[in-house]
Protein backbone atom coordinates (compact mmCIF):
# COMPACT_ATOMS: atom_id res chain seq x y z
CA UNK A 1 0.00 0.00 0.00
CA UNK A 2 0.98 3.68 -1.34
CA UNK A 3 0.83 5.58 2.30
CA UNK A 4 2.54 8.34 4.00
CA UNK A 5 2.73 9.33 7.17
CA UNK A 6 2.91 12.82 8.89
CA UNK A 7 7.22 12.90 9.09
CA UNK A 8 7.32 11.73 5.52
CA UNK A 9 7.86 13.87 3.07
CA UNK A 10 9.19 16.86 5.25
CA UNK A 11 12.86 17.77 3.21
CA UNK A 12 15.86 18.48 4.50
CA UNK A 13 18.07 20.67 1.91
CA UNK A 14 20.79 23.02 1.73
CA UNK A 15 20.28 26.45 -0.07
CA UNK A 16 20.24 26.35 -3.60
CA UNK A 17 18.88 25.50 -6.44
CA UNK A 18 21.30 22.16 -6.66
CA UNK A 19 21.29 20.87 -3.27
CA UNK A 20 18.42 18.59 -3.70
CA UNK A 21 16.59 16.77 -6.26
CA UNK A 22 13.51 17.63 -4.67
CA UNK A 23 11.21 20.04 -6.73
CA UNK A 24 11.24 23.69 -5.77
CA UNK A 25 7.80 23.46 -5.03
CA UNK A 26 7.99 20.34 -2.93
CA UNK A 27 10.84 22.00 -0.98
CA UNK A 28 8.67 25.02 -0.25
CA UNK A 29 5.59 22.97 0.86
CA UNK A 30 4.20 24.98 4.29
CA UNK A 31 4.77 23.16 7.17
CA UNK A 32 2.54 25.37 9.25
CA UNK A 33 -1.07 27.27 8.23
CA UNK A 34 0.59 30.73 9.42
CA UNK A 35 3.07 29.59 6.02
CA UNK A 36 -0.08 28.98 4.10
CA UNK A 37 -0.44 31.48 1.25
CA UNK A 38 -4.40 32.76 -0.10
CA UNK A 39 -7.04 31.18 1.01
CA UNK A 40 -7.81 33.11 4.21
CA UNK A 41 -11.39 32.67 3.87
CA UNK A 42 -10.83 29.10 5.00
CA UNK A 43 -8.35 29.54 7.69
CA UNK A 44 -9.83 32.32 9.96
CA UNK A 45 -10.28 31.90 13.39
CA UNK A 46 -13.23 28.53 14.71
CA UNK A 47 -12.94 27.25 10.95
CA UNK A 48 -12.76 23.49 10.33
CA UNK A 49 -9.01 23.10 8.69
CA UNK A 50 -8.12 25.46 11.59
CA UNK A 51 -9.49 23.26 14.50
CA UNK A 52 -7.91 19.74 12.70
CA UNK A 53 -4.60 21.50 12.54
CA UNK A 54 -4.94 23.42 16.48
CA UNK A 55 -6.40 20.52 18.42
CA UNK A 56 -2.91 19.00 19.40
CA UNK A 57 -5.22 16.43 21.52
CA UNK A 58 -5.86 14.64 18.55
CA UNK A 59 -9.20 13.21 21.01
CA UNK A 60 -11.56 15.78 19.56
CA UNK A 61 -13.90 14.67 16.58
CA UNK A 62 -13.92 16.34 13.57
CA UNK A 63 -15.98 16.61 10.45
CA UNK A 64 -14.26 15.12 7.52
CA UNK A 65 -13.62 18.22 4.40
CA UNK A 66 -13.73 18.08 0.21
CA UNK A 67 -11.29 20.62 -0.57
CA UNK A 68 -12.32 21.19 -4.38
CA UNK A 69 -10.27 23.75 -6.33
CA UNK A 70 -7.71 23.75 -9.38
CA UNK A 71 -4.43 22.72 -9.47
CA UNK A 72 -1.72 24.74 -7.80
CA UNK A 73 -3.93 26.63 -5.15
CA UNK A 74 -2.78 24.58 -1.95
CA UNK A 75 -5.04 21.52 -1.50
CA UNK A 76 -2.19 19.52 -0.42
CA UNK A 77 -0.62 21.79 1.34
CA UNK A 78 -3.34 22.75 3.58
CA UNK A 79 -3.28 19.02 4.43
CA UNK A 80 0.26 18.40 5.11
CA UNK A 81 0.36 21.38 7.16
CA UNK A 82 -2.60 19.81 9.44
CA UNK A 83 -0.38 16.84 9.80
CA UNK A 84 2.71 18.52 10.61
CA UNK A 85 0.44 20.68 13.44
CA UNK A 86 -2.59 18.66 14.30
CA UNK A 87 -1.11 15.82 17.07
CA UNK A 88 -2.90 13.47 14.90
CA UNK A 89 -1.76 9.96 12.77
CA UNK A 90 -1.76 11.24 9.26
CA UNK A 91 -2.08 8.79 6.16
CA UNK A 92 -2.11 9.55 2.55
CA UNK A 93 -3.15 7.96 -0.28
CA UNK A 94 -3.45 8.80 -4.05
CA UNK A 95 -6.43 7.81 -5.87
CA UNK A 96 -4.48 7.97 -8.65
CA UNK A 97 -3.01 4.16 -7.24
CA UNK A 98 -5.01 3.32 -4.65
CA UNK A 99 -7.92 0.95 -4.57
CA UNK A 100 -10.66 -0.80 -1.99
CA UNK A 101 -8.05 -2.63 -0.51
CA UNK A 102 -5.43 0.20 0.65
CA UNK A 103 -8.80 1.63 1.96
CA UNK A 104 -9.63 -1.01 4.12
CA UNK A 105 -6.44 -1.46 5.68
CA UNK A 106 -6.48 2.00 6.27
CA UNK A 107 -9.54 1.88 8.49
CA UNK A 108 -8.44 -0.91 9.85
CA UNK A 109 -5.17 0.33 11.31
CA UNK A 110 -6.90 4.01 12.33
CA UNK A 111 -9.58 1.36 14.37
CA UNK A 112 -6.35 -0.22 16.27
CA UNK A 113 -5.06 3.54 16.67
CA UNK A 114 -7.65 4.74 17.98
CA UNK A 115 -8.52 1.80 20.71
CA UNK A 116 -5.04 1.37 21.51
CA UNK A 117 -3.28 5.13 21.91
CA UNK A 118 -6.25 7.62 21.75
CA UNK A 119 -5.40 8.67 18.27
CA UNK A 120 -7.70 9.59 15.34
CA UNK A 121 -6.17 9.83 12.27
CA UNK A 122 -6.66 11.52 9.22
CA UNK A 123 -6.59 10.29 5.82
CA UNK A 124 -5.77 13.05 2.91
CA UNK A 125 -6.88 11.49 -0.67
CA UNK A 126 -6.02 13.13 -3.31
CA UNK A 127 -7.83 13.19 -6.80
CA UNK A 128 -10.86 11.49 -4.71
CA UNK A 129 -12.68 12.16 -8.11
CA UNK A 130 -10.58 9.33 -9.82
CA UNK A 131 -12.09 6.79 -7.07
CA UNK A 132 -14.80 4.57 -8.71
CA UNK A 133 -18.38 4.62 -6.62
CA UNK A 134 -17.40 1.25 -5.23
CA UNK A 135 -14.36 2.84 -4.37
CA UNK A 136 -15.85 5.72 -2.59
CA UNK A 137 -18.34 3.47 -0.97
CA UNK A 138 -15.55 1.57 0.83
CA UNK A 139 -15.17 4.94 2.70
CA UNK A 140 -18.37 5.64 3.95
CA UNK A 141 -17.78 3.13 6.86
CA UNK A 142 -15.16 4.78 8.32
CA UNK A 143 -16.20 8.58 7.98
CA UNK A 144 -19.65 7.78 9.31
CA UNK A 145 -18.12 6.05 12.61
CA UNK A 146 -15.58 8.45 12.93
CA UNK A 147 -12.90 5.91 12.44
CA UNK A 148 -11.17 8.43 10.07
CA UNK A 149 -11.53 12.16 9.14
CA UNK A 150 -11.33 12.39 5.95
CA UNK A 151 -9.58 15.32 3.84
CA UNK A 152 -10.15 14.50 0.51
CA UNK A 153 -8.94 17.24 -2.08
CA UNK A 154 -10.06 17.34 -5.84
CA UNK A 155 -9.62 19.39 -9.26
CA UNK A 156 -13.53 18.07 -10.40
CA UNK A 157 -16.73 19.51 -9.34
CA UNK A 158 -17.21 17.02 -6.22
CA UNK A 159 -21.70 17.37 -7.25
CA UNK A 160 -20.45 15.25 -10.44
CA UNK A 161 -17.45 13.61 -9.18
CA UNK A 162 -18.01 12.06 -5.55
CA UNK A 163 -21.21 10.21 -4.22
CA UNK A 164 -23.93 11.95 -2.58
CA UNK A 165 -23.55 9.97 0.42
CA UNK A 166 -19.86 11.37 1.21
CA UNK A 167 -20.91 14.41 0.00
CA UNK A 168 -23.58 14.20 2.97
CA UNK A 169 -21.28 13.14 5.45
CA UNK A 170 -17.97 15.87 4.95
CA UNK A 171 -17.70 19.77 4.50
CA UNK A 172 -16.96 21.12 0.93
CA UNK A 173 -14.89 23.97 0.91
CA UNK A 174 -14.05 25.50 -2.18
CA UNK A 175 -10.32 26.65 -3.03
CA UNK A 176 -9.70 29.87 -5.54
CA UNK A 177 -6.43 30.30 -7.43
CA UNK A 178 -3.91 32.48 -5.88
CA UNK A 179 -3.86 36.36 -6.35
CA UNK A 180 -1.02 38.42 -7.74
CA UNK A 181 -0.24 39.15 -3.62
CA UNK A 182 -0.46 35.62 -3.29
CA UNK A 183 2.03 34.61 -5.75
CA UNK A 184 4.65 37.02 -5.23
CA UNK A 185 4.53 36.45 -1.58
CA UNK A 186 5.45 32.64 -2.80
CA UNK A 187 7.68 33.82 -4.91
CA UNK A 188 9.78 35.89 -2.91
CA UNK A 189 10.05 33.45 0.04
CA UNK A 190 11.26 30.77 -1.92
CA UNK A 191 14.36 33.18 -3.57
CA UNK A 192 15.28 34.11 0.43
CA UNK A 193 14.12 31.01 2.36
CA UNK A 194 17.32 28.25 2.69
CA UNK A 195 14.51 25.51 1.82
CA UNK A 196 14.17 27.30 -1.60
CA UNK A 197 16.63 29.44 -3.51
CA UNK A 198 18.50 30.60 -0.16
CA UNK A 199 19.09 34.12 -1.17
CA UNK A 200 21.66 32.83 -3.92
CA UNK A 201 19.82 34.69 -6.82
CA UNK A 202 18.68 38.00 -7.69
CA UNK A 203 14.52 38.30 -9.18
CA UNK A 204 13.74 41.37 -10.66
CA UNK A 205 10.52 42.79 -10.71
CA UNK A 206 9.31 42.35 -14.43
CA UNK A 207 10.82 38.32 -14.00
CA UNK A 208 8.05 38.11 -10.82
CA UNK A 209 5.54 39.88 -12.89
CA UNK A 210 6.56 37.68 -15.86
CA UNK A 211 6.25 34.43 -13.03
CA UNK A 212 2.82 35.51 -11.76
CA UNK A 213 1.10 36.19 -15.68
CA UNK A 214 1.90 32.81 -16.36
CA UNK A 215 1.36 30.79 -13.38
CA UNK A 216 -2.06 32.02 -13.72
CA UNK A 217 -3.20 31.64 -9.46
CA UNK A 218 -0.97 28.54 -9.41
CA UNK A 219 1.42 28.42 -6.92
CA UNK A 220 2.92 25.14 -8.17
CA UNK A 221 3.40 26.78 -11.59
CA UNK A 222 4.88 29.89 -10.63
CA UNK A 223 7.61 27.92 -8.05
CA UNK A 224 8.39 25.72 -11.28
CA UNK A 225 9.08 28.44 -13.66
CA UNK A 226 11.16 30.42 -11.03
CA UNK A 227 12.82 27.13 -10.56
CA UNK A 228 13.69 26.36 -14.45
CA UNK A 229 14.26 30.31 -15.03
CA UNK A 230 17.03 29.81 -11.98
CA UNK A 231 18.49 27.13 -14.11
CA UNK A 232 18.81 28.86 -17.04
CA UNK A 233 20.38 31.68 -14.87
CA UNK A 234 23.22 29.37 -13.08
CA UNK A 235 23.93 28.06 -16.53
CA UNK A 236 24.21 31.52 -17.81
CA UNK A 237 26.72 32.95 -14.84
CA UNK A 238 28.78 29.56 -14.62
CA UNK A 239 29.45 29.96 -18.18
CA UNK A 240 30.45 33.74 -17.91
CA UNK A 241 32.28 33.12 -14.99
CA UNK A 242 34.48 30.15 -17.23
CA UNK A 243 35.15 32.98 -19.66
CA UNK A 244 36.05 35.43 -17.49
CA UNK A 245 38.71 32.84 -16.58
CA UNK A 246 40.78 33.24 -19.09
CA UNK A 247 44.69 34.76 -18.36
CA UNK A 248 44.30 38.63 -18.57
CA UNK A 249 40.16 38.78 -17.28
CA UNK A 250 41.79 38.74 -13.36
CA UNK A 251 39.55 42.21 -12.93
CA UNK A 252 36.29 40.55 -14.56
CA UNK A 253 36.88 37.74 -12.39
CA UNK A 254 36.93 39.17 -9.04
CA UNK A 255 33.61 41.00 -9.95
CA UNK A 256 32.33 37.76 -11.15
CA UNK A 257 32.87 36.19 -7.65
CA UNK A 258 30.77 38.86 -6.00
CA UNK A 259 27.54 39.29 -8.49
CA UNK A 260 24.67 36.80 -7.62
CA UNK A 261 22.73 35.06 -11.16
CA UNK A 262 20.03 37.50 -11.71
CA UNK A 263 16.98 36.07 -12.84
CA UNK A 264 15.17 38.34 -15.55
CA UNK A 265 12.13 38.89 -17.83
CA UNK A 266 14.04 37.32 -20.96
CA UNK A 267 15.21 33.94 -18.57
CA UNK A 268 12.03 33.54 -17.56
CA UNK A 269 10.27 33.38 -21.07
CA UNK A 270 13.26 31.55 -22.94
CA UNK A 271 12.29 28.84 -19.31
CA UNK A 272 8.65 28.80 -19.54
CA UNK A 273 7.42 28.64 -23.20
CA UNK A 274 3.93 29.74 -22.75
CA UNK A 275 1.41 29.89 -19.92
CA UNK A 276 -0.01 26.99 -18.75
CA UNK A 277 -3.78 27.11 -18.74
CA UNK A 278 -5.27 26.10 -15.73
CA UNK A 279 -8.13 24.05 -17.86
CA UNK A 280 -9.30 20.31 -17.58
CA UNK A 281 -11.10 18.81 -20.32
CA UNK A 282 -13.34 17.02 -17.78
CA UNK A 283 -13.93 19.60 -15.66
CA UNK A 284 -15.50 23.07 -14.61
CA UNK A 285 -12.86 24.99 -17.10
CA UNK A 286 -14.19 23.05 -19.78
CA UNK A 287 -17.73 24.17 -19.19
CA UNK A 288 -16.65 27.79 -18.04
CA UNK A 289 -14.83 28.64 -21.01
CA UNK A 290 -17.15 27.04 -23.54
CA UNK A 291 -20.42 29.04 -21.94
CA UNK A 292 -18.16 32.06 -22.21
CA UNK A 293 -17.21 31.45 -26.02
CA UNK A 294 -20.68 31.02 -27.05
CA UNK A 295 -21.93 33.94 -24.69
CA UNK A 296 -19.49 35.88 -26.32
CA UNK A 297 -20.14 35.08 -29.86
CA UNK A 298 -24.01 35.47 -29.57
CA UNK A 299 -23.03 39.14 -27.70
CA UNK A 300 -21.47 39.77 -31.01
CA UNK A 301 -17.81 40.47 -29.32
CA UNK A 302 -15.32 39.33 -31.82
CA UNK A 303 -12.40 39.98 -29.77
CA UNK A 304 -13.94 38.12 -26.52
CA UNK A 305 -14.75 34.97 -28.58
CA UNK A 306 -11.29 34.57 -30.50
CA UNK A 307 -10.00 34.97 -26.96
CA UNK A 308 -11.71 31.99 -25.56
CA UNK A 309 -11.37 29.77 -29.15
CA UNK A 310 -7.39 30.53 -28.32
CA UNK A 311 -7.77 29.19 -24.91
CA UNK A 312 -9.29 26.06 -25.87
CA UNK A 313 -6.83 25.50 -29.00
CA UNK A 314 -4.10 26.22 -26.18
CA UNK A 315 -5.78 23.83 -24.08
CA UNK A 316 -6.12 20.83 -26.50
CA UNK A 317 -9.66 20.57 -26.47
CA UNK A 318 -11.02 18.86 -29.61
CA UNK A 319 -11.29 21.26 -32.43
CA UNK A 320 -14.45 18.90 -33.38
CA UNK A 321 -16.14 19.63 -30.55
CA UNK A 322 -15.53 23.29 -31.12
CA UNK A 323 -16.61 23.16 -34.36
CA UNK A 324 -20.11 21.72 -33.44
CA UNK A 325 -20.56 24.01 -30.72
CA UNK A 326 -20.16 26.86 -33.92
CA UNK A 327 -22.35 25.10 -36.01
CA UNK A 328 -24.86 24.93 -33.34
CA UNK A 329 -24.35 28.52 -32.89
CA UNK A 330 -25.09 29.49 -36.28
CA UNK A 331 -28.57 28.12 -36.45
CA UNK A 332 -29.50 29.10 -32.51
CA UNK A 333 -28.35 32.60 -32.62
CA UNK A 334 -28.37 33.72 -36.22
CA UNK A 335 -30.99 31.79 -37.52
CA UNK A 336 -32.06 33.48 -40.96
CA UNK A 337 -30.76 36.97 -39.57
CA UNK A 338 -28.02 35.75 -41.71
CA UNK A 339 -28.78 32.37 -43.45
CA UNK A 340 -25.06 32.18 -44.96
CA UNK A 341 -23.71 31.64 -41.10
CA UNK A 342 -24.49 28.23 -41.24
CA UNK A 343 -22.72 27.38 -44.35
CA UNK A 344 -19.82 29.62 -42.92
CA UNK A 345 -19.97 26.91 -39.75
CA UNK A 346 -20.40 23.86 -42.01
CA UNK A 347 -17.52 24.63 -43.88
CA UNK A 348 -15.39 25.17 -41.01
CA UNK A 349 -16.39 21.70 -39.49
CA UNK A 350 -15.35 20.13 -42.91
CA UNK A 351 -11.98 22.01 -43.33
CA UNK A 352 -11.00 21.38 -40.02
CA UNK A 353 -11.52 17.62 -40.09
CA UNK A 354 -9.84 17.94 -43.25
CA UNK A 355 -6.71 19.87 -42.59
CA UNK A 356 -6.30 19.18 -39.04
CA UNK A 357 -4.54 21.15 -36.62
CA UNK A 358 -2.79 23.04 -35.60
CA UNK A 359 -3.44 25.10 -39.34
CA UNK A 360 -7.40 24.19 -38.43
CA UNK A 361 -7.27 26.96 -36.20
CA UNK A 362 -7.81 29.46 -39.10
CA UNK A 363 -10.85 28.39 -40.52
CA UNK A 364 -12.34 28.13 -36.70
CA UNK A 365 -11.06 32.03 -36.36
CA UNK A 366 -12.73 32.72 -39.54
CA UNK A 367 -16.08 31.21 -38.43
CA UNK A 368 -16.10 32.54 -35.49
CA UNK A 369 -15.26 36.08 -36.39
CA UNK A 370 -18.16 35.09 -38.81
CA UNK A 371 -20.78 34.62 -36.64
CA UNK A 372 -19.96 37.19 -34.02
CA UNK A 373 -19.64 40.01 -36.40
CA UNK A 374 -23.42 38.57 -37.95
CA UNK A 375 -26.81 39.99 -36.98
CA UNK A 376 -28.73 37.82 -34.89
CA UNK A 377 -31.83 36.17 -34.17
CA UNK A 378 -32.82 33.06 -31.91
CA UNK A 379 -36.28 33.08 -33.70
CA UNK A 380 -36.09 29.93 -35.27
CA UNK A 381 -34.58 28.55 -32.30
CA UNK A 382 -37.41 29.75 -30.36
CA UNK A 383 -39.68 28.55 -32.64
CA UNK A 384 -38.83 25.01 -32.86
CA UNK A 385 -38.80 24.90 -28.57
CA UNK A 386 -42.22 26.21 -28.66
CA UNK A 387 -43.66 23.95 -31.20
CA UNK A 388 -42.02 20.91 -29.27
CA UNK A 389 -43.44 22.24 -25.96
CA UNK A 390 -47.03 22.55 -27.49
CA UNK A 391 -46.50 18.74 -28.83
CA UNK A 392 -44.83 17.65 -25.30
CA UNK A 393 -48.37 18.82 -23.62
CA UNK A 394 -50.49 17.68 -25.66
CA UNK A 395 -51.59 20.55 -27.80
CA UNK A 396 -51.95 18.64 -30.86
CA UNK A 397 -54.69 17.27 -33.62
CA UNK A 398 -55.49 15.17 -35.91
CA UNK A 399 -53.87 15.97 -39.47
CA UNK A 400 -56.46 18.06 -41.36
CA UNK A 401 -58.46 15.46 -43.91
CA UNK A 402 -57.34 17.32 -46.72
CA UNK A 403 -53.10 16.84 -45.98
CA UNK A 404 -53.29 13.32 -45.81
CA UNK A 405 -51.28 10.67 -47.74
CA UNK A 406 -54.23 9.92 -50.93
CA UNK A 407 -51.36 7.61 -52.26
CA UNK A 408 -53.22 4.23 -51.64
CA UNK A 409 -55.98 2.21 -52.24
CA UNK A 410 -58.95 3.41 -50.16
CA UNK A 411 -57.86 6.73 -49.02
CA UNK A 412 -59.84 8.39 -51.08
CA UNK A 413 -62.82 6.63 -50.09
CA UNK A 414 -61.68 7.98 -46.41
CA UNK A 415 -61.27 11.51 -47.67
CA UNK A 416 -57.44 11.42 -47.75
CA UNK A 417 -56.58 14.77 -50.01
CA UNK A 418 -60.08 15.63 -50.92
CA UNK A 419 -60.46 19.77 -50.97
CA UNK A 420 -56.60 20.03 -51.06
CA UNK A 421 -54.86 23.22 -53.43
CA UNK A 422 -52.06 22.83 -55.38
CA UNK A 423 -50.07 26.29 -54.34
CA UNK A 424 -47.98 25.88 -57.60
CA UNK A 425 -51.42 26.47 -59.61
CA UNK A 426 -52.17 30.06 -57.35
CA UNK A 427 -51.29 32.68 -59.57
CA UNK A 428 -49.30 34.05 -56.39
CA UNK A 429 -47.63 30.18 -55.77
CA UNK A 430 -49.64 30.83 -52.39
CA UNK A 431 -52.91 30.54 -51.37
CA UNK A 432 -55.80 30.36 -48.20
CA UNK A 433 -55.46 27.35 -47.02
CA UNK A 434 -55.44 25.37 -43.47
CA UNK A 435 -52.18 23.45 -42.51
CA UNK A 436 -52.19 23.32 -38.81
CA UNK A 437 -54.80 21.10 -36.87
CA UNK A 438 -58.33 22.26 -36.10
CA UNK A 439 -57.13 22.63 -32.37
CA UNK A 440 -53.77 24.52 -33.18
CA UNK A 441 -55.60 26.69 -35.67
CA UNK A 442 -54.13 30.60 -35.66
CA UNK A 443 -51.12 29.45 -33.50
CA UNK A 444 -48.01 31.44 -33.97
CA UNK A 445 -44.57 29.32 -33.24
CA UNK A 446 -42.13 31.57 -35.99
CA UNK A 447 -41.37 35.21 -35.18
CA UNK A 448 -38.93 36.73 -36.93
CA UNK A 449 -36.83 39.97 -35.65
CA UNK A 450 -36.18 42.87 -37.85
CA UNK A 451 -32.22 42.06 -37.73
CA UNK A 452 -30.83 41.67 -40.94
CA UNK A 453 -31.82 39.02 -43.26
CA UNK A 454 -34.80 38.46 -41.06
CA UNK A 455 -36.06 41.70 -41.39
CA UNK A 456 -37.01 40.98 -45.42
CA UNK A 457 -38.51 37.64 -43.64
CA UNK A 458 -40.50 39.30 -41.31
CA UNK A 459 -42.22 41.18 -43.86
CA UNK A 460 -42.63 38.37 -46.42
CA UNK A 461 -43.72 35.84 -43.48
CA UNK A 462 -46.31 38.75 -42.19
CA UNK A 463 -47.90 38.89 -45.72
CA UNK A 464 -47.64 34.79 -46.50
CA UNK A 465 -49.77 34.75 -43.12
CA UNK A 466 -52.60 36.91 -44.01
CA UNK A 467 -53.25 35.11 -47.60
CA UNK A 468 -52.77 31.30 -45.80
CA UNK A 469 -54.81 32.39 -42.98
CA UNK A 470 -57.22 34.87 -45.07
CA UNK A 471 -56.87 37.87 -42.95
């Protein structure tokens, strides 16, 4: 069994960036909540984290906590600090490699704990959302009896992602990525603190603004890139100091031996290639972003939509699925305002399934810039809903005698097409005549808007009415 107790895991290193294999952000892991960067609103005074990690009795019962929130904003660090703090027998598992039977044994030992040294002990899961239901069943025993309190942390929406009988039985608290202040208050204690960077480089301001625009609230991210861009620093320095080296540089090299690696702006992008999106396929940021992309395209902001399409494309999300979300988009929120949007989106789908990416990302810019720059109207959409809503409750006839099939033997003895008008024979190619059902007779399902396109349709639709209708 995968497991770690409370003294595992804390690091003993020399200063520097070299001293330990360790990640920088492993090395800076709080070992105390006073360390604990952001999320204040969770660690004031009476709260729940606050009372696991203060109640050095370890005899008080707690409620077990979901601590949902994205990557990077301190999940397992609020955790390890409780078990550095609290008095009580930590465990940890992974659900990444963890199954039923690492649960069991769990409970089982925190049961033997418990009777035989007046211990409760805590068990910190992480990624609880990749535990099957039979998985997460096989904790219910324990956090119901109090055999365990559980800290379970998770990147997923824990309403979709964990059972509604945990869910019952623990305390969700919600996690939100790291402010600026947050970061650079990370940032600068791991350049001083001897766990960290031990004061052996120099940051300058546009590297920790640099840091903190592409972390984006992730703590993680931002310790990584100050790690790499430290790297890249050392590298640059030991290889000025070699040069410097050479007979008849004695001035250069005394200097040399003073000056600390300075970490800049241009280290820090030639170390980090790009920001890395805080966005998971499966999760909220999937849904987030899309709802903003169409939200944005139907409030006819070009700039706001390519903005989100460039987040997704960043993010690897399936250009297909983007694609049918603009296709769906064309006929919702357009409609006939502008008929050629749908042929715009059509297209698109075909030349990106043709051309693939990364080059599909052009004819997905083009559609979109398409279809946000487009009048709109929803009155098709609307119309459709409507009719389905009438036919869902029951608002709905018999076909009128005269529509019927007449193509077979005996319908005209029934009636089938008797009375019916051949439009194509009106002068007009229209003419008075009913379509609807006796009992939906004079219902109106299509309303056009005057945007566009739809504005010749309204008028053209207002007139067909009053000669089908005979008004």
């Amino acid at each position: 069994m995968s497991t770690r107790h409370s003294l595992v895991g804390m690091v003993d290193s020399q200063p520097g960036l070299h001293s330990t294999p360790v990640p920088l952000a492993v090395r800076m892991r709080p070992t105390s909540l006073d360390e604990v960067a952001g999320q204040r609103h969770l660690l004031t005074p009476g709260s729940p984290l606050v009372g696991l990690a203060t109640d050095t009795t370890a005899k008080v019962g707690s409620i077990s906590v979901i601590l949902w929130g994205p990557p990077g904003t301190g999940k397992t660090t609020l955790a390890q600090a409780i078990a550095h703090t609290s008095g009580r027998r930590f465990v940890e598992l992974s659900a990444v490699s963890a199954g039923v039977r690492d649960v069991r044994q769990v409970l089982e030992e925190a049961i033997s704990s418990r009777d035989m040294y007046g211990l409760s002990t805590i068990l910190f899961l992480d990624e609880i959302h990749r535990f099957s239901k039979a998985q997460q069943d096989a904790l219910l025993p324990g956090v119901e009896n109090g055999w365990i309190i559980l800290v379970a942390a998770t990147t997923e929406n824990p309403s979709f992602s964990v059972i509604s009988p945990l869910l019952s039985r623990s305390l969700l608290l919600t996690l939100h990525p790291l402010s600026d202040e947050d970061l650079a208050t990370v940032i600068d204690r791991a350049v001083s603190d001897a766990r960290g960077l031990g004061g052996h480089y120099v940051l300058t301001d546009d590297a920790r603004a640099t840091i903190i625009r592409l972390a984006s609230g992730d703590a993680r991210r931002a310790l990584t890139a100050l790690e790499a861009a430290a790297g890249s620093a050392r590298a640059q320095a030991d290889a000025a100091s070699q040069s410097q080296s050479a007979p008849g540089s004695a001035e250069a090299v005394e200097t040399s031996d003073t000056a600390l690696p300075e970490i800049t702006a241009e280290l820090v992008a030639l170390s980090v290639d790009r920001a890395l999106l805080r966005y998971d396929r499966n999760g909220d940021e999937h849904y987030d972003v899309i709802s903003a992309f169409i939200k944005s395209v139907r409030g006819s902001d070009a700039d706001a939509s390519l903005h989100y399409l460039a987040r997704m494309i960043e993010a690897g999300e399936d250009p297909r699925f983007i694609a049918r979300r603009i296709i769906i988009l064309a006929s919702e929120d357009i409609g006939l305002a502008d008929p050629q949007a749908l042929v715009v989106a059509v297209a698109c789908a075909d030349a990106v399934q043709f051309i693939g990416m990364p080059e599909g990302r052009i004819p997905l810019a083009q559609a979109v810039v398409y279809l946000a720059c487009a009048p709109k109207s929803n009155a098709a959409y609307v119309g459709i809903n409507k009719a389905i809503a009438d036919v869902k409750a029951g608002n709905f006839g018999r076909v009128p005698k005269h529509l019927r099939d007449a193509h077979y033997a005996g319908a005209k003895r029934l009636g089938h097409g008797t009375g019916y008008k051949y439009p194509h024979d009106a002068e007009l190619g229209v003419l008075q005549q009913q379509y609807l059902p006796d009992e939906l007779a004079g219902a109106s399902y299509y309303r056009p808007t005057v945007h566009g396109n739809e504005r010749e349709i309204s008028s053209r639709w207002e007139k067909l009415r009053r000669i089908i209708r005979g008004r």
